[in-house]
Each structure stands twice: as C-alpha cells, then as structure tokens.
Protein backbone atom coordinates (compact mmCIF):
# COMPACT_ATOMS: atom_id res chain seq x y z
CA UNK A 1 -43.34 40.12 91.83
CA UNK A 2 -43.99 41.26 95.33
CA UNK A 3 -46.54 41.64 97.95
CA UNK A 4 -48.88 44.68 97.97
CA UNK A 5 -48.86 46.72 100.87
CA UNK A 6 -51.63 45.52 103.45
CA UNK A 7 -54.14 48.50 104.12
CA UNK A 8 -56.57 48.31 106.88
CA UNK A 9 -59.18 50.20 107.03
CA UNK A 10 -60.71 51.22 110.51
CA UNK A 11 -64.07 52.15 110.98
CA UNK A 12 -64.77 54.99 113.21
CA UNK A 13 -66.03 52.95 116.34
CA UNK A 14 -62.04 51.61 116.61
CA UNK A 15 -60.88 55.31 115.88
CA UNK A 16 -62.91 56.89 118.67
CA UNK A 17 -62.34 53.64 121.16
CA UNK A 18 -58.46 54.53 120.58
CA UNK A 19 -58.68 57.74 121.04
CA UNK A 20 -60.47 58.63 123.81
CA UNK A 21 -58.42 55.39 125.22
CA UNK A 22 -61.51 52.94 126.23
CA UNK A 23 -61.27 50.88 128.97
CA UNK A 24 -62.42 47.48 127.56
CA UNK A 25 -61.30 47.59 123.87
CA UNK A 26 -57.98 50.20 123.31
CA UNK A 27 -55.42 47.79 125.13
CA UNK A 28 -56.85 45.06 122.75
CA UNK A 29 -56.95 47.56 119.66
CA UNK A 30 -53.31 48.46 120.31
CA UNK A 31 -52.34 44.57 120.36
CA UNK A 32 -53.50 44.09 117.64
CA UNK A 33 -52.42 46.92 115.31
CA UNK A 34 -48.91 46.42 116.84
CA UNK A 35 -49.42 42.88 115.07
CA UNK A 36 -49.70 44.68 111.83
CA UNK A 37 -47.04 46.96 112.02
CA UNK A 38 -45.97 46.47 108.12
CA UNK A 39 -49.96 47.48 107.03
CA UNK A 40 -51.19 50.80 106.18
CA UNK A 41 -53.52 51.73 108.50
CA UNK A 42 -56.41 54.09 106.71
CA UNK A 43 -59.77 56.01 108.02
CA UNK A 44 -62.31 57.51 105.53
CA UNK A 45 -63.12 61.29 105.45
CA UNK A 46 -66.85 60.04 106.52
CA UNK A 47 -65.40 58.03 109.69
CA UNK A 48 -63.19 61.02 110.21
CA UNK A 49 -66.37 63.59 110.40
CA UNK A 50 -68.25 60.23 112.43
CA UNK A 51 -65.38 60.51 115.18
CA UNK A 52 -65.20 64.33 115.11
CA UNK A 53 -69.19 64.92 115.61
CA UNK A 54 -69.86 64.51 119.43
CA UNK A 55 -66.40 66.90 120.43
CA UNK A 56 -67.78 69.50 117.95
CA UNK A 57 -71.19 69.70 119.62
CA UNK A 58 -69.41 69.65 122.82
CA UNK A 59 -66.68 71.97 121.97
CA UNK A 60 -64.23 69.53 123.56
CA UNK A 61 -61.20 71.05 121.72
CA UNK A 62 -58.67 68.62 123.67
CA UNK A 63 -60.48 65.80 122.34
CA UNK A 64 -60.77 67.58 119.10
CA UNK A 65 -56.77 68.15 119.03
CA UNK A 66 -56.45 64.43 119.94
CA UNK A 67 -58.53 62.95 116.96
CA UNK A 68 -56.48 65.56 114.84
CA UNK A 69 -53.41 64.10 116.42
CA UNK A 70 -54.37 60.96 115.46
CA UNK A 71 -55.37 61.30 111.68
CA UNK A 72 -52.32 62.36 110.67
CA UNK A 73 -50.64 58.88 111.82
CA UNK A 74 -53.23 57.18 109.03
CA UNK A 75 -54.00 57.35 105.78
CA UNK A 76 -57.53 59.80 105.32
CA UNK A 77 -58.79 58.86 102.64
CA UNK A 78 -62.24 59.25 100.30
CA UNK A 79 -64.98 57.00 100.04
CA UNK A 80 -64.42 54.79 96.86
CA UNK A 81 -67.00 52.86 95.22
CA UNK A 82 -66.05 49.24 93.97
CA UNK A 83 -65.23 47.72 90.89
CA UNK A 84 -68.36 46.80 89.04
CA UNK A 85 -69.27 43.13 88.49
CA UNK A 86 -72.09 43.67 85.84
C-alpha cells in the first residue's frame, strides 16, 4: 500500500507574498515549495477571492492576470468542513 499524495494547502498571505514577488518572504517561499516538489500544492476559493480583493478595488488588471496565472498552477479548491468527532 502506498503513500498518499502530500497536499499543502496555502493560505492567502503566501499566495499574495508570491505573487506580487515580496521582498522578504517569496525567495524563502520558493525554497521551500521547491522542497516539496512531489506535494500538491492547493488554495481555497475563499483565499482565492482574499488574494483577488485589493487588485479588484484597484482595477490592477496585471496583477489580476498574475493571480489568475497563478491559480491555475494549484489545486482551487472549496472549503470543506472536517470529519466529526462527536
């Protein structure tokens, strides 16, 4: 029986810091994602519309294009709620 595939999930603070290509974390983001090259990397539709807010209200559409850019080299995927433990 094998491995399951690893998944990471990014929030939208790591999304937005790649993106727009921050100074003091994307080199370090980049590292380490590089590390995980055999994961699945993943975003949720609410981090999606999280990262997308700010270019909207500023009609940035290159920024826009480059978050769109981006999601499609992750998984988008919906919020699920956990297993219950009752």
């Amino acid at each position: 029986m094998g491995l399951a595939e690893l998944s990471i999930y990014l929030d939208s603070c790591l999304a937005i810091y790649l993106v727009e290509e921050n100074a003091s974390f994307a080199a370090k983001l980049e590292n380490a994602l590089a590390a995980n090259l055999d994961a699945k990397f993943c975003i949720s539709l609410l981090s999606e519309m999280e990262c997308l807010i700010m270019p909207l209200r500023g009609q940035n559409n290159l920024l826009i294009t480059k978050f769109e850019n981006w999601f499609r080299t992750v998984e988008v995927s919906a919020l699920k709620r956990g297993a219950k433990t009752d």
